[in-house]
PDB file of N, CA and C in Angstrom:
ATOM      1  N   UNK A   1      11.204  -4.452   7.515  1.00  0.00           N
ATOM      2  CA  UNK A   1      10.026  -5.195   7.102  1.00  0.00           C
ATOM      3  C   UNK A   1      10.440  -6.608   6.764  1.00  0.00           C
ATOM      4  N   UNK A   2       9.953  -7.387   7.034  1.00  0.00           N
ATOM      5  CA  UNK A   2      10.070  -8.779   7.236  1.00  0.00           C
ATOM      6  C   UNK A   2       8.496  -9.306   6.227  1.00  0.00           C
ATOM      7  N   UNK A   3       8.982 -10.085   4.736  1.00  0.00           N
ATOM      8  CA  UNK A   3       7.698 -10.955   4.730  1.00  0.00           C
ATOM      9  C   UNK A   3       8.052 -12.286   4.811  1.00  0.00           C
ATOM     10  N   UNK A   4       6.111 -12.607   5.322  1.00  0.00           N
ATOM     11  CA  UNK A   4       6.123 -14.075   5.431  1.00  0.00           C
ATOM     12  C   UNK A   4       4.995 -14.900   5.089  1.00  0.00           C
ATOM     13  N   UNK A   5       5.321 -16.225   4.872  1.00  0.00           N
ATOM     14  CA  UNK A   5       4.930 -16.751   3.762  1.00  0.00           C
ATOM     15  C   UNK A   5       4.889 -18.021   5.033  1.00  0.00           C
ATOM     16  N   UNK A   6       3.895 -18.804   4.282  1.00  0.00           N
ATOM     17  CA  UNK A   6       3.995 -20.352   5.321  1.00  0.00           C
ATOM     18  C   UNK A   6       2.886 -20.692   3.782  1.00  0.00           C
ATOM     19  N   UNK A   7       3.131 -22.414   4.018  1.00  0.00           N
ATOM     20  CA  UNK A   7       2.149 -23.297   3.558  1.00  0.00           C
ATOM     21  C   UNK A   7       1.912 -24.688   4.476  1.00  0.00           C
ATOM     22  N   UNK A   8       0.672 -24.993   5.090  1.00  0.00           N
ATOM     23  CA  UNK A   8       0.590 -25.621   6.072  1.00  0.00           C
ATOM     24  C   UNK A   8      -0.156 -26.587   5.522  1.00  0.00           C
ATOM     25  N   UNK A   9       0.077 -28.290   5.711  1.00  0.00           N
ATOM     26  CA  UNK A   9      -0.346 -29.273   5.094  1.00  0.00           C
ATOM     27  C   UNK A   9      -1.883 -28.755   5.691  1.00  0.00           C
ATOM     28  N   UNK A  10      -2.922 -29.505   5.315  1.00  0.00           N
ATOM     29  CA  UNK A  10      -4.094 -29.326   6.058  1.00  0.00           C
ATOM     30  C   UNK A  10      -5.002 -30.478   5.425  1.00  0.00           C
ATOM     31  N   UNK A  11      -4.559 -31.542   5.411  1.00  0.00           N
ATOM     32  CA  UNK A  11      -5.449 -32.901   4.847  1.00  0.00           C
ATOM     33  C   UNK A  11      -5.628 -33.083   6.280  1.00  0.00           C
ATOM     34  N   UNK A  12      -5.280 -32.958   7.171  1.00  0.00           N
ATOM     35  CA  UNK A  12      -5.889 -33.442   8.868  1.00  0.00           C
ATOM     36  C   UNK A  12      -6.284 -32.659   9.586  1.00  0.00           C
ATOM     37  N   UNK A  13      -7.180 -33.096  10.893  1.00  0.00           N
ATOM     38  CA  UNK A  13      -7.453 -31.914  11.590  1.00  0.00           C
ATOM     39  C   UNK A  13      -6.081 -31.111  12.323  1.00  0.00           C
ATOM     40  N   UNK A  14      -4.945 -31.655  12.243  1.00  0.00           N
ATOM     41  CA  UNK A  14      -3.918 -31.698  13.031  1.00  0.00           C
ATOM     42  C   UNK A  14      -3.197 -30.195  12.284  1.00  0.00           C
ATOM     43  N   UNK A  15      -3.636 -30.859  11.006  1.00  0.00           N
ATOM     44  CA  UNK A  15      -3.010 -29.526   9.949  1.00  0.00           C
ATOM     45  C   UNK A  15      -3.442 -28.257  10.237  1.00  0.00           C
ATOM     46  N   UNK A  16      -4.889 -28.524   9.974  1.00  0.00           N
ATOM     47  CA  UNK A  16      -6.052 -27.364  10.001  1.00  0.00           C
ATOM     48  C   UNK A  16      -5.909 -26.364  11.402  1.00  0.00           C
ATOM     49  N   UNK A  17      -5.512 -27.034  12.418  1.00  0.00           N
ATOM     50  CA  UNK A  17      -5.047 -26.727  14.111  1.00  0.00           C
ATOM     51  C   UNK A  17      -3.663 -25.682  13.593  1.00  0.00           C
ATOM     52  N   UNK A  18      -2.879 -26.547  13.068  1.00  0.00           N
ATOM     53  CA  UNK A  18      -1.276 -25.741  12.769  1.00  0.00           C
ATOM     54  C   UNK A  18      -1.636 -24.643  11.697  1.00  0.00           C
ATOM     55  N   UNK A  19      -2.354 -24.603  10.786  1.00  0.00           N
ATOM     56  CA  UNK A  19      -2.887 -23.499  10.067  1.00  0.00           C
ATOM     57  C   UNK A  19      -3.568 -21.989  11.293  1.00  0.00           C
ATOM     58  N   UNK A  20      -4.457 -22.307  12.139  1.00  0.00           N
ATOM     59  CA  UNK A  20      -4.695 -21.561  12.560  1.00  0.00           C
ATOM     60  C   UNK A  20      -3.700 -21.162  13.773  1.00  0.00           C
ATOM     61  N   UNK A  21      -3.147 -22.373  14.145  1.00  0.00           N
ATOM     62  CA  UNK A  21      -1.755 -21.307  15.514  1.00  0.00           C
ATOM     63  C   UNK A  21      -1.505 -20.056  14.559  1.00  0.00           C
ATOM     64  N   UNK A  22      -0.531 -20.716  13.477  1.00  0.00           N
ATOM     65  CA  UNK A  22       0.519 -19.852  12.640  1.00  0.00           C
ATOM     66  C   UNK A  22       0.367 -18.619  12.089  1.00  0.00           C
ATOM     67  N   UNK A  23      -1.114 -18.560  11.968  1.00  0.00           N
ATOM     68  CA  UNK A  23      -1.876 -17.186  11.391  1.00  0.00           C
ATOM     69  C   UNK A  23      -1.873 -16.436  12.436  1.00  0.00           C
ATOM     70  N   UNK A  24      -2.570 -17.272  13.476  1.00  0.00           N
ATOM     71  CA  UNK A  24      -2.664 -16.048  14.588  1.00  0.00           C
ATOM     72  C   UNK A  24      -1.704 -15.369  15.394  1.00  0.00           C
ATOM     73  N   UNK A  25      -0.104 -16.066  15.400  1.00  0.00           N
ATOM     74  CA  UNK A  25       0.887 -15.597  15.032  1.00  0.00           C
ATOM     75  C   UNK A  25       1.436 -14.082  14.488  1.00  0.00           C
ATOM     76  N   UNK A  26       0.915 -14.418  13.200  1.00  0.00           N
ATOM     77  CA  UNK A  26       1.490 -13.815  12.403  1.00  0.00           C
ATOM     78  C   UNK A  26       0.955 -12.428  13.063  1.00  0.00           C
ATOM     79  N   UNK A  27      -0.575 -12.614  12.987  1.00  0.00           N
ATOM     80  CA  UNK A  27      -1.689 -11.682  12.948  1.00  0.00           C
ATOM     81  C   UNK A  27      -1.041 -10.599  14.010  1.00  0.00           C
ATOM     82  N   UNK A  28      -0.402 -11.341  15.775  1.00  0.00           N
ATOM     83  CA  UNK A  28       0.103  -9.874  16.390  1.00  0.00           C
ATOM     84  C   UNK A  28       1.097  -9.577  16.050  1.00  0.00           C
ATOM     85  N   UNK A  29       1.913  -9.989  14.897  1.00  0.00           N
ATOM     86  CA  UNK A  29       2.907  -8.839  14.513  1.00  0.00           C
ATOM     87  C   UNK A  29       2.712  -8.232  13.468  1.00  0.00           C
ATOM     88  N   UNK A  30       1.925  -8.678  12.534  1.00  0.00           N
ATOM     89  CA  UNK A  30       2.155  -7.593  11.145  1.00  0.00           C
ATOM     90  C   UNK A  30       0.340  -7.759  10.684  1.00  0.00           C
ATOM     91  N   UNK A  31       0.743  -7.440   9.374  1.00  0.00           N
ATOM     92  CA  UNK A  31      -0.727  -7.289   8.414  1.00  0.00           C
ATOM     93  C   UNK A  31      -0.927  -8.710   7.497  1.00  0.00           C
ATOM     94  N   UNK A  32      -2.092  -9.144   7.330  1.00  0.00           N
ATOM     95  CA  UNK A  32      -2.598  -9.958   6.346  1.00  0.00           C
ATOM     96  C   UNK A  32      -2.331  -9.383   5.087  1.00  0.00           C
ATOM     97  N   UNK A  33      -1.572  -9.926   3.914  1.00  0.00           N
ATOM     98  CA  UNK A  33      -1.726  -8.809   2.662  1.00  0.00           C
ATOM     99  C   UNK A  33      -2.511 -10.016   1.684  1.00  0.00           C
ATOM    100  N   UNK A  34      -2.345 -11.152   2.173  1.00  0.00           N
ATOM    101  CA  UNK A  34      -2.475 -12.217   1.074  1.00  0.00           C
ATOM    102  C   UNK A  34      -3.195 -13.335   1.931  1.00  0.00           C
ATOM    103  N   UNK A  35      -3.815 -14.540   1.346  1.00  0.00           N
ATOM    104  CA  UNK A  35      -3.734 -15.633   2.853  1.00  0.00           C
ATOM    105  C   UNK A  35      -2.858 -16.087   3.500  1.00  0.00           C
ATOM    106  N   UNK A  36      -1.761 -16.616   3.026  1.00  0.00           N
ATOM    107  CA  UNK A  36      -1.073 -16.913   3.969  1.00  0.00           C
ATOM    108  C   UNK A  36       0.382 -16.589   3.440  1.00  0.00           C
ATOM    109  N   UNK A  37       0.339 -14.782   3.649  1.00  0.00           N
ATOM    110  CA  UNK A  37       1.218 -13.926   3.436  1.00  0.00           C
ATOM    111  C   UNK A  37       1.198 -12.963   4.488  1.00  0.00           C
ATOM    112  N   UNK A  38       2.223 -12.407   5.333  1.00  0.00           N
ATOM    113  CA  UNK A  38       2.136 -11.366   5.555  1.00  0.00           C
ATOM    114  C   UNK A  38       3.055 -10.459   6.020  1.00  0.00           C
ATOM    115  N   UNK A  39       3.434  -9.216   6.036  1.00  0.00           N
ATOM    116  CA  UNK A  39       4.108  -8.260   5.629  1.00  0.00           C
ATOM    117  C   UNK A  39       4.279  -7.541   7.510  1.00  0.00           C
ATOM    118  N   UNK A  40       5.138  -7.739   7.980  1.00  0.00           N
ATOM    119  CA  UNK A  40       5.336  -7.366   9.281  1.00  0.00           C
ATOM    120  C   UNK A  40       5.878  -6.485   9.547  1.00  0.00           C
ATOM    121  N   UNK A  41       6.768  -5.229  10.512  1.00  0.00           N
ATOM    122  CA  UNK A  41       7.289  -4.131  10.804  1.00  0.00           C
ATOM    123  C   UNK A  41       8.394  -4.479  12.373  1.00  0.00           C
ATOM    124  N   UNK A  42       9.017  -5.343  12.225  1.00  0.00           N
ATOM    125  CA  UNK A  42       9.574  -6.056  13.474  1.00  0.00           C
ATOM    126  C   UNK A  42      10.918  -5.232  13.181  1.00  0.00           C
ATOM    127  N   UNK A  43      11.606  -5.324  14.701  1.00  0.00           N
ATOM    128  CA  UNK A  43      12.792  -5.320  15.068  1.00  0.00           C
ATOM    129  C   UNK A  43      13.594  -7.166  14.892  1.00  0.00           C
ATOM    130  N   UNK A  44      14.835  -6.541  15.191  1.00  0.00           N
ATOM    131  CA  UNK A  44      15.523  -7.637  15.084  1.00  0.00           C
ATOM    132  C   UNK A  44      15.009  -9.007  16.212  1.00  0.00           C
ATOM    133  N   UNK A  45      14.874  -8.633  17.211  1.00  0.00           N
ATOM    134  CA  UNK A  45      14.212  -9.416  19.050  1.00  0.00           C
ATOM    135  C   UNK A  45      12.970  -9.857  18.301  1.00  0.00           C
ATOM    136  N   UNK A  46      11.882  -8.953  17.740  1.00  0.00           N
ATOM    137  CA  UNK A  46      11.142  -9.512  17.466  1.00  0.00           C
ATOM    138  C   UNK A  46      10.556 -10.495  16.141  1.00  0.00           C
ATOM    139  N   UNK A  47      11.851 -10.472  15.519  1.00  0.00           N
ATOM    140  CA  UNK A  47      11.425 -11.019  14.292  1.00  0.00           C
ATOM    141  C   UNK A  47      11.851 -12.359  14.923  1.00  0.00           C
ATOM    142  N   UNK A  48      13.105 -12.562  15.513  1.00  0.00           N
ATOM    143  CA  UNK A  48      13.967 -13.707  16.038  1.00  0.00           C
ATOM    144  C   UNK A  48      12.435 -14.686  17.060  1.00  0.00           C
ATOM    145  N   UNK A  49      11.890 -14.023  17.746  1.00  0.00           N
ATOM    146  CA  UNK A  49      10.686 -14.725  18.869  1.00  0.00           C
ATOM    147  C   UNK A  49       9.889 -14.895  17.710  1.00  0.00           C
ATOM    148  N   UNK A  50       9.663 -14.190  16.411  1.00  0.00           N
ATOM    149  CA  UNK A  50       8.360 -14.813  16.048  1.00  0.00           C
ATOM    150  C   UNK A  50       8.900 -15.760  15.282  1.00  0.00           C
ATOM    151  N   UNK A  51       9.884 -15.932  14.403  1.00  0.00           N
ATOM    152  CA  UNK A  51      10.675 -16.987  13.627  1.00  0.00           C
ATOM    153  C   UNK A  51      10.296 -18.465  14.455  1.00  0.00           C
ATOM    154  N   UNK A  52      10.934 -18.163  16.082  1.00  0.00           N
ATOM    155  CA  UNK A  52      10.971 -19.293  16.678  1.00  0.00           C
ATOM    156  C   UNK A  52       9.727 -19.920  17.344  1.00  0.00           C
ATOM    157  N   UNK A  53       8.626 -18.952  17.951  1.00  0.00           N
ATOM    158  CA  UNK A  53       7.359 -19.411  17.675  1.00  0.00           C
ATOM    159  C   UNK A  53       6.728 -20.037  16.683  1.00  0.00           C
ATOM    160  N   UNK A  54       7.131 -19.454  15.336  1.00  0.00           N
ATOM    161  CA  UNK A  54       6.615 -20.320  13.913  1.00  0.00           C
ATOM    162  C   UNK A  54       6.988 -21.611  13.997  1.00  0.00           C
ATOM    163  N   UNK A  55       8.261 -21.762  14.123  1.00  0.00           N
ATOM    164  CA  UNK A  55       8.753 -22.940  13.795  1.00  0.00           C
ATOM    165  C   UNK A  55       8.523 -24.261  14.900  1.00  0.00           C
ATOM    166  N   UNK A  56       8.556 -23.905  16.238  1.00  0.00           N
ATOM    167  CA  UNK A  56       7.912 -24.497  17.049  1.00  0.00           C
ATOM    168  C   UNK A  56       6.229 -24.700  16.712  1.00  0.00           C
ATOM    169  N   UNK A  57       5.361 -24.224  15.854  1.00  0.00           N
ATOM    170  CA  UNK A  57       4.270 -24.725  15.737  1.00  0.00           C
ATOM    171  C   UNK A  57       3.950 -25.944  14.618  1.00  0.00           C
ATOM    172  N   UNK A  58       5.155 -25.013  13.564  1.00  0.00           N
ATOM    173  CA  UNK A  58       4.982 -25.739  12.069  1.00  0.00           C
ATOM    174  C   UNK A  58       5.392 -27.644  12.006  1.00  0.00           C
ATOM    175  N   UNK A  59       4.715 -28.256  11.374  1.00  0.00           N
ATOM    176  CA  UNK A  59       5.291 -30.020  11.312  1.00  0.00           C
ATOM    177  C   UNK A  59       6.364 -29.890  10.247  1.00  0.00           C
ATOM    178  N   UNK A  60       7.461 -29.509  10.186  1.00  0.00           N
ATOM    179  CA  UNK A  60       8.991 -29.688   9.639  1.00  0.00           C
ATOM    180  C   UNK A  60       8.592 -30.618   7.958  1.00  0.00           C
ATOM    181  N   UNK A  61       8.394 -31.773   8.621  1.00  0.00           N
ATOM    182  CA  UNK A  61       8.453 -32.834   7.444  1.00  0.00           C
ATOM    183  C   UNK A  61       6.937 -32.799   6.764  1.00  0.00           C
ATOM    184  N   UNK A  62       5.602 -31.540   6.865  1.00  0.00           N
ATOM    185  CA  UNK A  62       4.965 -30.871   6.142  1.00  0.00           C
ATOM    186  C   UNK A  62       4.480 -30.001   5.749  1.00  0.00           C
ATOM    187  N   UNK A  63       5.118 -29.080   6.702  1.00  0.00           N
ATOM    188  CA  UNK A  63       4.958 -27.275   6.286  1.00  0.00           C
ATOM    189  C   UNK A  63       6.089 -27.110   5.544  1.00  0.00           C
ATOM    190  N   UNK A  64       5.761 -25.625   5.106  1.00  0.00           N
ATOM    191  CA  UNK A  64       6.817 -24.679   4.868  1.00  0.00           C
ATOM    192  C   UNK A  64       6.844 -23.363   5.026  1.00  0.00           C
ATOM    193  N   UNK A  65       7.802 -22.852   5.555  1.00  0.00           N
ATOM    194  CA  UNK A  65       7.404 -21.389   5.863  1.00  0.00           C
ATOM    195  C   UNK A  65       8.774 -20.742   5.532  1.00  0.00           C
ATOM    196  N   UNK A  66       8.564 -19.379   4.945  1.00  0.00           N
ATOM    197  CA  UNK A  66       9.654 -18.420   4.354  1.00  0.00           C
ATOM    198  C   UNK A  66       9.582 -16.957   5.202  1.00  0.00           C
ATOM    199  N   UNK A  67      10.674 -16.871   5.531  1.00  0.00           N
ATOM    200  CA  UNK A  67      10.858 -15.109   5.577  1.00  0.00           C
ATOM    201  C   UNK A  67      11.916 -14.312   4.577  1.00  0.00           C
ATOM    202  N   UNK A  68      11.257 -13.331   4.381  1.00  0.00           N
ATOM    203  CA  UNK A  68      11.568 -12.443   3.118  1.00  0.00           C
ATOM    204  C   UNK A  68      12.369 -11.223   4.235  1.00  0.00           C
ATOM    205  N   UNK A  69      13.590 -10.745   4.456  1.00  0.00           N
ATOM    206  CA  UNK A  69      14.148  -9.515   4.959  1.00  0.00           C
ATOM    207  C   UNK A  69      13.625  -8.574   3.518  1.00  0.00           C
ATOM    208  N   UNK A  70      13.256  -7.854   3.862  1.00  0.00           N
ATOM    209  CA  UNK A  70      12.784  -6.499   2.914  1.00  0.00           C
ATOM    210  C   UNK A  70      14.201  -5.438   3.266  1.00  0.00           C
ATOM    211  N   UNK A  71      13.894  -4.981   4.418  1.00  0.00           N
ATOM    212  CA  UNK A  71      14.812  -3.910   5.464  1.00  0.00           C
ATOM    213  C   UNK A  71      14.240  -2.911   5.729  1.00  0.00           C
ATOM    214  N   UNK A  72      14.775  -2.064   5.960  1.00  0.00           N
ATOM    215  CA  UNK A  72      14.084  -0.773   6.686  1.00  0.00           C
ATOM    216  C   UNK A  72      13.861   0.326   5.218  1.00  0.00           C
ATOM    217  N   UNK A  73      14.251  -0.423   4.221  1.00  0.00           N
ATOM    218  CA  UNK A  73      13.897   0.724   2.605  1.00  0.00           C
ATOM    219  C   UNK A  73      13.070   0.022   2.050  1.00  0.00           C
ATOM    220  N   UNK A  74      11.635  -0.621   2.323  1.00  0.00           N
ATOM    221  CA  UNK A  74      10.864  -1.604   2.036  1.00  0.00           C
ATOM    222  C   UNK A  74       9.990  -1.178   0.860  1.00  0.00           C
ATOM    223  N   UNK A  75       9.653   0.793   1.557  1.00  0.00           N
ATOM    224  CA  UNK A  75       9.158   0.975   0.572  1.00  0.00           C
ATOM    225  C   UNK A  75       9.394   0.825  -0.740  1.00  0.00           C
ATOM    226  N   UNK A  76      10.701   1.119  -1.460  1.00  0.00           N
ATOM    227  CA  UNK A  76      10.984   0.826  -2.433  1.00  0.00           C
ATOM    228  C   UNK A  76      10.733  -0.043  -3.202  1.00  0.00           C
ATOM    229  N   UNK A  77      10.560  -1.207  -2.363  1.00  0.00           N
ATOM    230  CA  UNK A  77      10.868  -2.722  -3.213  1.00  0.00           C
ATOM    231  C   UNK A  77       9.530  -3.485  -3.208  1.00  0.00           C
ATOM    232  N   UNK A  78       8.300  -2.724  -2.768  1.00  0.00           N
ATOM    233  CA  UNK A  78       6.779  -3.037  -2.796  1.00  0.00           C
ATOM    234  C   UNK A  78       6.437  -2.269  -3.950  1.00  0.00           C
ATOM    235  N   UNK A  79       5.629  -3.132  -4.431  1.00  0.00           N
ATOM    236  CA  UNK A  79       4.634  -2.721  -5.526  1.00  0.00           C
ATOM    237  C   UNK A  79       3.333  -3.461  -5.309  1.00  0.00           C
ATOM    238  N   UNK A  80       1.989  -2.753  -5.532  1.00  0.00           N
ATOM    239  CA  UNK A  80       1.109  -3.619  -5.237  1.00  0.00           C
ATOM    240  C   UNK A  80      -0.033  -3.183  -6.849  1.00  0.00           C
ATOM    241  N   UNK A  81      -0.537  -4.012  -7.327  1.00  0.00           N
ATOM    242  CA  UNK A  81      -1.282  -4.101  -8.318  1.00  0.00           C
ATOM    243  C   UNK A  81      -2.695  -4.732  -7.853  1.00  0.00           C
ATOM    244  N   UNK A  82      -4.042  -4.605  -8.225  1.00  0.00           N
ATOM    245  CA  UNK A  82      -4.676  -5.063  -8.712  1.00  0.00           C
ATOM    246  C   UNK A  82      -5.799  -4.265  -6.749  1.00  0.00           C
ATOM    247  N   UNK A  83      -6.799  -5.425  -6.772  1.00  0.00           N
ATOM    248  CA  UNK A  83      -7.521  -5.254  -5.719  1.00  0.00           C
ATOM    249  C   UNK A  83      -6.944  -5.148  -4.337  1.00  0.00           C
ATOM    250  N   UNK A  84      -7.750  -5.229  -3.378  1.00  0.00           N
ATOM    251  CA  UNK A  84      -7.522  -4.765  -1.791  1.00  0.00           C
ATOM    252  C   UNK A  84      -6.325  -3.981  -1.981  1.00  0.00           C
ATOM    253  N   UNK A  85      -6.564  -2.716  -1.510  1.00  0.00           N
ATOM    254  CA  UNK A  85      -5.878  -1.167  -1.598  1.00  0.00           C
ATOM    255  C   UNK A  85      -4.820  -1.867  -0.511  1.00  0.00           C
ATOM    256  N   UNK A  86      -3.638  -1.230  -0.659  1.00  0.00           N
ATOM    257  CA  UNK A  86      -2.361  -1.203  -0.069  1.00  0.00           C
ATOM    258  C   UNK A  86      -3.005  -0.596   1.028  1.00  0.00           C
ATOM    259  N   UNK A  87      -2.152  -0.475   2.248  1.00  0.00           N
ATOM    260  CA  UNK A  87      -2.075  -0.021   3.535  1.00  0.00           C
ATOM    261  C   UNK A  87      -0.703   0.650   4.456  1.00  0.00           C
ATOM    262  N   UNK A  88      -1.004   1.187   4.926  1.00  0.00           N
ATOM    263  CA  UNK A  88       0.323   2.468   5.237  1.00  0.00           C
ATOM    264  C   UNK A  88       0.989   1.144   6.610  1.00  0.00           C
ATOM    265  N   UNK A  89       2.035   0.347   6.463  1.00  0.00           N
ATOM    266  CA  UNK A  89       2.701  -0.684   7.552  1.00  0.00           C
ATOM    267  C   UNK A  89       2.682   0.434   9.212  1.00  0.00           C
ATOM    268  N   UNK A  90       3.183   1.619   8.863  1.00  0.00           N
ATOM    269  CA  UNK A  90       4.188   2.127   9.878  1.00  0.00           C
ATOM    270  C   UNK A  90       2.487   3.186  10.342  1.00  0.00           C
ATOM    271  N   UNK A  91       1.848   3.162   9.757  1.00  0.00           N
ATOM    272  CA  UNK A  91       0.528   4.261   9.854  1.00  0.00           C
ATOM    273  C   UNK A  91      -0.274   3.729  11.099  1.00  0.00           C
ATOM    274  N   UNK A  92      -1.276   4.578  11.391  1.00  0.00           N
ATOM    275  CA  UNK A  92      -2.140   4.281  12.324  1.00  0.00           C
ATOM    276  C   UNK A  92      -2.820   3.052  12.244  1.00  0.00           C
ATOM    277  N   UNK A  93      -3.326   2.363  13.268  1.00  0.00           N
ATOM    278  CA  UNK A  93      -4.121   0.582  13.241  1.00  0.00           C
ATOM    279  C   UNK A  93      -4.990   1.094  14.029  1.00  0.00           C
ATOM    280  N   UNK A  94      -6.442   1.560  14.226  1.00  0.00           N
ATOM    281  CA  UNK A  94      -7.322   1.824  14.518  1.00  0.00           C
ATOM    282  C   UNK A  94      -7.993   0.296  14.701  1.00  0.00           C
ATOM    283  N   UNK A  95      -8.323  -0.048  15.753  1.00  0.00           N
ATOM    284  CA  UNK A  95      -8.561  -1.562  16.357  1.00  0.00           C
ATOM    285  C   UNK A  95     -10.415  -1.342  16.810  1.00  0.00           C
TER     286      UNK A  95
END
């Protein structure tokens, strides 16, 4: 499990453009848990293509974007509190 995190300037339309590549990104590999958080289930190949897709979208000198390695014992190290119910990563995605 891989999380990820971005913050995308968005005072321009230019921003607002790089806000939505990066999400939609994210969106075919993992889950939304937060806005602009999210909690993925990648292999090594695929974490590496989406890393480098991100970063090819993001403006360097005004984004920022983080990946969190969890690992394959993820469960452990999640805790979720408060609203929007947790979701099973590895479970069925009924589309």
């Amino acid at each position: 499990m891989v999380l990820i995190t971005y913050d995308v300037n968005t005072q321009d339309a230019a921003g607002r453009r790089r806000l939505r590549l990066i999400a939609r990104q994210c969106v075919n590999y993992g889950q939304r848990v937060q806005n602009s958080v999210f909690e993925c289930v990648v292999d090594a190949a695929q974490c590496k293509e989406l890393q480098h897709k991100l970063i090819s979208l993001m403006d360097k000198e005004r984004d920022s974007l983080r990946f969190y390695y969890l690992g394959n014992k993820y469960q452990a190290k999640v805790e979720h509190f408060g609203t929007k119910a947790s979701y099973e990563p590895e479970g069925v995605l009924m589309v």
